[in-house]
Protein backbone atom coordinates (compact mmCIF):
# COMPACT_ATOMS: atom_id res chain seq x y z
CA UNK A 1 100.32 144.54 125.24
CA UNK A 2 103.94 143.42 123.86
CA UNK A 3 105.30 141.58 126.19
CA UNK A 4 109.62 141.19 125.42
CA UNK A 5 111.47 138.24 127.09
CA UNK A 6 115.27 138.47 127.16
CA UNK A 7 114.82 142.64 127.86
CA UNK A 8 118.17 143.07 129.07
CA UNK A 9 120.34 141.88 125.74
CA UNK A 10 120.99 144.90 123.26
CA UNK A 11 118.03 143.29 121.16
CA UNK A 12 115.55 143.02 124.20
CA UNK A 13 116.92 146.49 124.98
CA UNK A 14 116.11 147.99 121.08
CA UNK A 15 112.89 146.42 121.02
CA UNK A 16 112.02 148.39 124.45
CA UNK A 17 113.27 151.72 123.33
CA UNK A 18 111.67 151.14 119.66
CA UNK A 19 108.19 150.29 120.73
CA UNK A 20 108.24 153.06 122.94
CA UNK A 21 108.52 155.94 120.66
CA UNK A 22 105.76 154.03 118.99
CA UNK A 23 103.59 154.39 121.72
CA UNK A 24 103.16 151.13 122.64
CA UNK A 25 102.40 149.18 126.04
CA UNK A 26 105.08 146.83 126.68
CA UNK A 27 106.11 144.59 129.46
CA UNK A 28 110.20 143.77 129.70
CA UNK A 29 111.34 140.96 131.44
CA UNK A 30 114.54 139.36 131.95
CA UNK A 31 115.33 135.65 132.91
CA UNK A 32 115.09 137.07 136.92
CA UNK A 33 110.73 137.58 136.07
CA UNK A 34 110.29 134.93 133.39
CA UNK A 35 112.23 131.75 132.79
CA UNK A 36 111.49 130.55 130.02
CA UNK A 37 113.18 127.06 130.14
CA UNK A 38 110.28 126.59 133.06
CA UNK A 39 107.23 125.70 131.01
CA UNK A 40 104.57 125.62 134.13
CA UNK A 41 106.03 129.32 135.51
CA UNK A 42 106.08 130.55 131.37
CA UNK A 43 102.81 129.48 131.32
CA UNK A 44 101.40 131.25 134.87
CA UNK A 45 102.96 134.32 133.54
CA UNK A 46 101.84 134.74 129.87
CA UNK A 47 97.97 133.86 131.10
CA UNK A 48 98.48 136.45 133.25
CA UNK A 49 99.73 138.95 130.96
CA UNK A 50 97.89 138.04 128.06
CA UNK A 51 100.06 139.76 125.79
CA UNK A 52 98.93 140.32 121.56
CA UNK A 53 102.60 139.95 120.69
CA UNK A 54 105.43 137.79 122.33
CA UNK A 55 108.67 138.99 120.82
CA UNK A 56 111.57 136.43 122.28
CA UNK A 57 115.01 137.93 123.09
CA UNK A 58 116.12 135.36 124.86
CA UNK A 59 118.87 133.06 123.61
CA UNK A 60 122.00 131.75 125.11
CA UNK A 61 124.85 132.98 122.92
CA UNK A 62 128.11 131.52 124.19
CA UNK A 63 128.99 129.74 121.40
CA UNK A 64 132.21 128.26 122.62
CA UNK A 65 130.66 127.26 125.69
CA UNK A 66 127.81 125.92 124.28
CA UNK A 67 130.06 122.85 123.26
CA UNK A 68 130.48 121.92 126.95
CA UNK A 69 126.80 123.51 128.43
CA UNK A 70 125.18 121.93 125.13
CA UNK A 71 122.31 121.31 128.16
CA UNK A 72 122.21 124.88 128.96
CA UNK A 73 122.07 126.07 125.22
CA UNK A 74 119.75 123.42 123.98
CA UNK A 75 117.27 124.27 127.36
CA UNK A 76 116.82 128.14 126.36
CA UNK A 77 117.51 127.97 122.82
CA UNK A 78 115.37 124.93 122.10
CA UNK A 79 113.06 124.05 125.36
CA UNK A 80 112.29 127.40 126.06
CA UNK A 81 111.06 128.52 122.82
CA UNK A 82 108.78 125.07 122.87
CA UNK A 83 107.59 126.41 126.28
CA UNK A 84 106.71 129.95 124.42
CA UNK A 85 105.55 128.34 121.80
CA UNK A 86 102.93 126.39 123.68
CA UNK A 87 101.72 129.20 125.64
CA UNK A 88 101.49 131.61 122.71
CA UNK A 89 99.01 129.23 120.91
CA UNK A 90 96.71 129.00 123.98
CA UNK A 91 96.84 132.52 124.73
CA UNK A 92 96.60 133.60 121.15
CA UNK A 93 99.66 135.61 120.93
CA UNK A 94 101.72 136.06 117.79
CA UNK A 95 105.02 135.09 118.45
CA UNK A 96 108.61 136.13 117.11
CA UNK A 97 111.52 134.40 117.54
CA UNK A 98 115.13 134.70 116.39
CA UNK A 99 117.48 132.12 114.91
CA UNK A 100 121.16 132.43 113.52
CA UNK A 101 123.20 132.46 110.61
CA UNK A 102 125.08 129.26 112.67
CA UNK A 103 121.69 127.36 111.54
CA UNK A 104 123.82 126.55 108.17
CA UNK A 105 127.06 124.85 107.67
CA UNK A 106 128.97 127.76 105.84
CA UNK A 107 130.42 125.05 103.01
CA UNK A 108 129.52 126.88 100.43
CA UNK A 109 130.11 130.73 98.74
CA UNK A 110 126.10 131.26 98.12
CA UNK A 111 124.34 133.32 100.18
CA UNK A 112 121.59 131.00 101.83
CA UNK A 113 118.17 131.47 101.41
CA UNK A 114 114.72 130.63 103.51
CA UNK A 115 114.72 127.55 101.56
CA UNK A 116 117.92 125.57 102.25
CA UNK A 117 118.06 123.40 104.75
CA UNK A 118 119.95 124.06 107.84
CA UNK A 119 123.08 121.73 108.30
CA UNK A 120 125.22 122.79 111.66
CA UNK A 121 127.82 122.38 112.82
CA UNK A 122 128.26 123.18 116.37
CA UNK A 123 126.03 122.55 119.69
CA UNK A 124 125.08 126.11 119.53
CA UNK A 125 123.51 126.16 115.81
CA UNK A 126 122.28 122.43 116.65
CA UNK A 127 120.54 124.17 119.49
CA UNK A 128 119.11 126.90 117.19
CA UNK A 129 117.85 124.60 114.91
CA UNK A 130 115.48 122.51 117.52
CA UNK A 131 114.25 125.80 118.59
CA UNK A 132 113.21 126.24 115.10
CA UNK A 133 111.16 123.23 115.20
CA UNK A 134 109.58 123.29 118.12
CA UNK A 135 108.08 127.05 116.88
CA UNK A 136 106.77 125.67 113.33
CA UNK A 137 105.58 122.32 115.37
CA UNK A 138 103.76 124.09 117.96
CA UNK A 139 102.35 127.23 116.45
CA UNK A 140 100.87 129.00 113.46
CA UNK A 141 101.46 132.35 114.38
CA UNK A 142 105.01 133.21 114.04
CA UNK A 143 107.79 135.32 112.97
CA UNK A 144 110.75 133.13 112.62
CA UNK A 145 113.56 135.69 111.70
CA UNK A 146 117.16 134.53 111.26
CA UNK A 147 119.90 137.06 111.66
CA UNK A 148 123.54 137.18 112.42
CA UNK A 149 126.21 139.53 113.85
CA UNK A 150 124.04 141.70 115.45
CA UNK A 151 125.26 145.23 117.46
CA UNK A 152 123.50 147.56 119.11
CA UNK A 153 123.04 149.00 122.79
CA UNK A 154 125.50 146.30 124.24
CA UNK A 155 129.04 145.21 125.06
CA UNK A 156 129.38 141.45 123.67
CA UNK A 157 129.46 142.53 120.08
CA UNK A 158 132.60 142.36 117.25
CA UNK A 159 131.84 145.92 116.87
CA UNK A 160 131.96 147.02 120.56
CA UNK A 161 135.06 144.75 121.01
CA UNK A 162 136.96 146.24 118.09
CA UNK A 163 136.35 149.71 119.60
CA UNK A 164 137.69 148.47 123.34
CA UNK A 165 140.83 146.90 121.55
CA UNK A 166 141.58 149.97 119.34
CA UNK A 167 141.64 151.89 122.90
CA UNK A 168 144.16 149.70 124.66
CA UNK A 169 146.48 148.44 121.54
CA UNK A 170 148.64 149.58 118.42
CA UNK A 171 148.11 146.53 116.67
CA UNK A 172 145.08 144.58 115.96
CA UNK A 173 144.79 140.83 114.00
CA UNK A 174 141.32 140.40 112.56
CA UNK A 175 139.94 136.88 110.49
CA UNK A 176 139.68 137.89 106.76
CA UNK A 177 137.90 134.25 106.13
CA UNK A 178 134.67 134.29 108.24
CA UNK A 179 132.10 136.15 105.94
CA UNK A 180 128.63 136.97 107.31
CA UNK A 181 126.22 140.16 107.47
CA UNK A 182 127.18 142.70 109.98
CA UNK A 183 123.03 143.79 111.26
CA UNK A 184 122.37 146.63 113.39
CA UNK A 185 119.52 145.94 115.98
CA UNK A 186 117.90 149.18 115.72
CA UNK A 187 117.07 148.27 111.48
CA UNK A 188 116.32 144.82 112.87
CA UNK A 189 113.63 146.08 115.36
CA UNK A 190 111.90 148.43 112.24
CA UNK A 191 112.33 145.19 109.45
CA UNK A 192 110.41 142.85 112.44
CA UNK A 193 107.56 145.37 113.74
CA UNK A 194 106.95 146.30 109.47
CA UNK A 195 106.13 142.45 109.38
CA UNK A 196 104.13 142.16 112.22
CA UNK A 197 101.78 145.18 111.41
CA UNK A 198 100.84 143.34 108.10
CA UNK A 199 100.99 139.44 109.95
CA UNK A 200 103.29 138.10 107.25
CA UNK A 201 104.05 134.95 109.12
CA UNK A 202 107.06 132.88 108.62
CA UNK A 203 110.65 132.77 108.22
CA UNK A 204 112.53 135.25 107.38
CA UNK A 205 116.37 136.04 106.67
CA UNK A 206 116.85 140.26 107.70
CA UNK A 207 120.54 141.41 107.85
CA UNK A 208 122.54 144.20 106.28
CA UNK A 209 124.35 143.54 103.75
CA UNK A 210 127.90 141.12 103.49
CA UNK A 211 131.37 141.22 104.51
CA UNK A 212 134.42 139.78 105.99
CA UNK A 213 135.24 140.07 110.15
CA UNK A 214 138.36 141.88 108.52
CA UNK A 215 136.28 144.61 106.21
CA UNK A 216 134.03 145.12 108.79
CA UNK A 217 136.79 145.95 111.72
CA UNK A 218 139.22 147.93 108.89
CA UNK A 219 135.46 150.11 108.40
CA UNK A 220 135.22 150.32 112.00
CA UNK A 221 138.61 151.77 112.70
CA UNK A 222 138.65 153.92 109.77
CA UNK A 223 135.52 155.71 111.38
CA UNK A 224 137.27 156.15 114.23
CA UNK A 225 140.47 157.73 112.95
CA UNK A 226 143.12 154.97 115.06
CA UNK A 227 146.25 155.22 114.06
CA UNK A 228 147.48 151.49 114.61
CA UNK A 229 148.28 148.61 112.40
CA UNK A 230 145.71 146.42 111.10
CA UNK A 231 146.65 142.67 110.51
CA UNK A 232 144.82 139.85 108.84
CA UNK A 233 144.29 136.48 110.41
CA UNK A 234 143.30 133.08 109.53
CA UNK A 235 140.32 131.20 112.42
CA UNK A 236 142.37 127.92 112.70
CA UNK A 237 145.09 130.45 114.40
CA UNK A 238 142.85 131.06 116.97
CA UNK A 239 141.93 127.34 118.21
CA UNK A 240 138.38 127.86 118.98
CA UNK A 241 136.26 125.26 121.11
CA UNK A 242 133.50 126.05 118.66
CA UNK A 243 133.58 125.29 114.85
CA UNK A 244 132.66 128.46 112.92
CA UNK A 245 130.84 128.16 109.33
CA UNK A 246 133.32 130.01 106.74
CA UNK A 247 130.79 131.89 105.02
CA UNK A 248 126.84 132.07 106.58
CA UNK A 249 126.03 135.15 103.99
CA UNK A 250 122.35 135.52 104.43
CA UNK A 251 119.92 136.42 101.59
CA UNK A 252 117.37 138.48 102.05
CA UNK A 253 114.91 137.15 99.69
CA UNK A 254 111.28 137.74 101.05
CA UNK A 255 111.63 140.51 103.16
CA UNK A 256 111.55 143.12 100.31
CA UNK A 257 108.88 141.22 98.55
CA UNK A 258 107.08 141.82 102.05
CA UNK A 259 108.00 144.94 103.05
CA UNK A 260 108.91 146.85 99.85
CA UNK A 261 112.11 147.90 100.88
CA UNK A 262 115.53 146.57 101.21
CA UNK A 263 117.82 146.87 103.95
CA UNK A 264 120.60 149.47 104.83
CA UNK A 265 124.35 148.44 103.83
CA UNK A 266 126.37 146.98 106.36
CA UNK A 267 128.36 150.22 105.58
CA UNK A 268 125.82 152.59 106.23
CA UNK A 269 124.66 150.40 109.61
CA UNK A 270 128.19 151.12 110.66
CA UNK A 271 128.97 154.34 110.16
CA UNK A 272 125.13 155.59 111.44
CA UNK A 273 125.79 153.69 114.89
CA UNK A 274 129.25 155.10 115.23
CA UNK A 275 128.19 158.54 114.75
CA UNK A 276 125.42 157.75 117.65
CA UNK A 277 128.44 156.63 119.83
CA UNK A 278 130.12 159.79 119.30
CA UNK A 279 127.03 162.20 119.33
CA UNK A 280 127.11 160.71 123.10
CA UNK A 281 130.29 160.67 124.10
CA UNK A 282 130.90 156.97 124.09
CA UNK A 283 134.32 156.79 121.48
């Protein structure tokens, strides 16, 4: 039994779909069936289920809200992975769990590696990080796998919202000075379950490959054949609540030296999930 936490985010939603064209018995549930910032309900539930593999999808996102709800943030992001945590080493269950990019300060031009040490800084990576510790603190058998501007089945992604603004406008401003790695959830979901079958424990940093918010959107657009004018932006024009890390470029190193194999472009990410879009009618 796989039991998936956070089932109705567009990685709780890949995880469902890829484990069942594997075959496998999973149980979905959404913050409505398990809550896990409730440690004595998270723990009724998992003895219950006594699942092999707990694979956490929940995570509170909002990053510019996370400055005022740092509570909120800190309680899933943090508590509730302690609360998983806890429960998975009783039950015996092998845990993943999913960090962010925002884990690092983005002061630098060097991709960051599992080594370095994360420095954030905003409530939302702050939040990220505890979570972090509680799941090395508190159990032995985990996944820890940090990614970062993930898209998939789901509307609250850059991808999904350049698509929706290329519908309803003839000019679009995108930042050319936030640089990150653009990672489709449906190579995520194959990178994590490779690990798992050979219980390489640890951290790990899977993405696609690196680019600007700017090269990704002009790639975007491009595939889509819109006709409007594309502009580049600077962040500080936008006057975010949240501090954003300039450049949170993460490197791959020891996935391929688990795995064997590297992962797709952010290019080849793109273009494959627009092509799905159209192939249904969704663009």
């Amino acid at each position: 039994m796989i039991l998936i936490t956070g089932a109705n985010g567009q990685l709780g939603k890949e995880f469902q779909k890829f484990l069942s064209e594997k075959n496998r018995e999973v149980l979905a549930l959404d913050i409505q069936e398990l809550d896990i910032t409730d440690l004595e309900k998270t723990r009724k539930i998992l003895k219950n289920i006594q699942a092999e593999y707990i694979i956490n999808c929940a995570a509170y996102n909002d990053v510019d809200k996370a400055q005022e709800e740092w509570k909120k943030a800190f309680s899933v992001n943090a508590i509730g992975v302690r609360n998983l945590a806890i429960v998975a080493a009783e039950t015996g269950a092998e845990l993943v769990h999913f960090s962010s990019d925002y884990v690092f300060s983005g002061n630098r031009n060097v991709p960051y590696t599992i080594y370095d040490r994360p420095n954030p800084i905003n409530k939302y990576g702050e939040s990220k990080v505890l979570g972090e510790r509680f799941l090395k603190e508190l159990n032995n058998k985990y996944y820890l796998v940090r990614t970062s501007w993930l898209f998939g089945d789901g509307e609250k992604n850059f991808l999904r919202k350049v698509l929706l603004w290329a519908s309803s406008r003839q000019k679009i401003r995108v930042v050319d000075d936030e640089v990150s790695s653009p990672t489709c959830t449906s190579d995520l979901a194959k990178a994590v379950w490779d690990i798992i079958k050979i219980k390489a424990y640890g951290t790990y940093h899977i993405t696609n490959s690196s680019c600007s918010r700017y090269e990704w959107a002009e790639l975007i657009l491009k595939e889509i054949n819109w006709q409007g004018v594309l502009e580049r932006s600077k962040r500080q024009e936008f006057n975010l609540p949240a501090k954003r890390p300039d450049y949170t470029v993460l490197d791959n190193f020891g996935f391929k030296e688990t795995t064997g194999y590297e992962m797709p472009s952010w290019q080849e990410a793109t273009i494959r999930f627009i092509t799905t879009l159209k192939t249904k009618g969704q663009i």
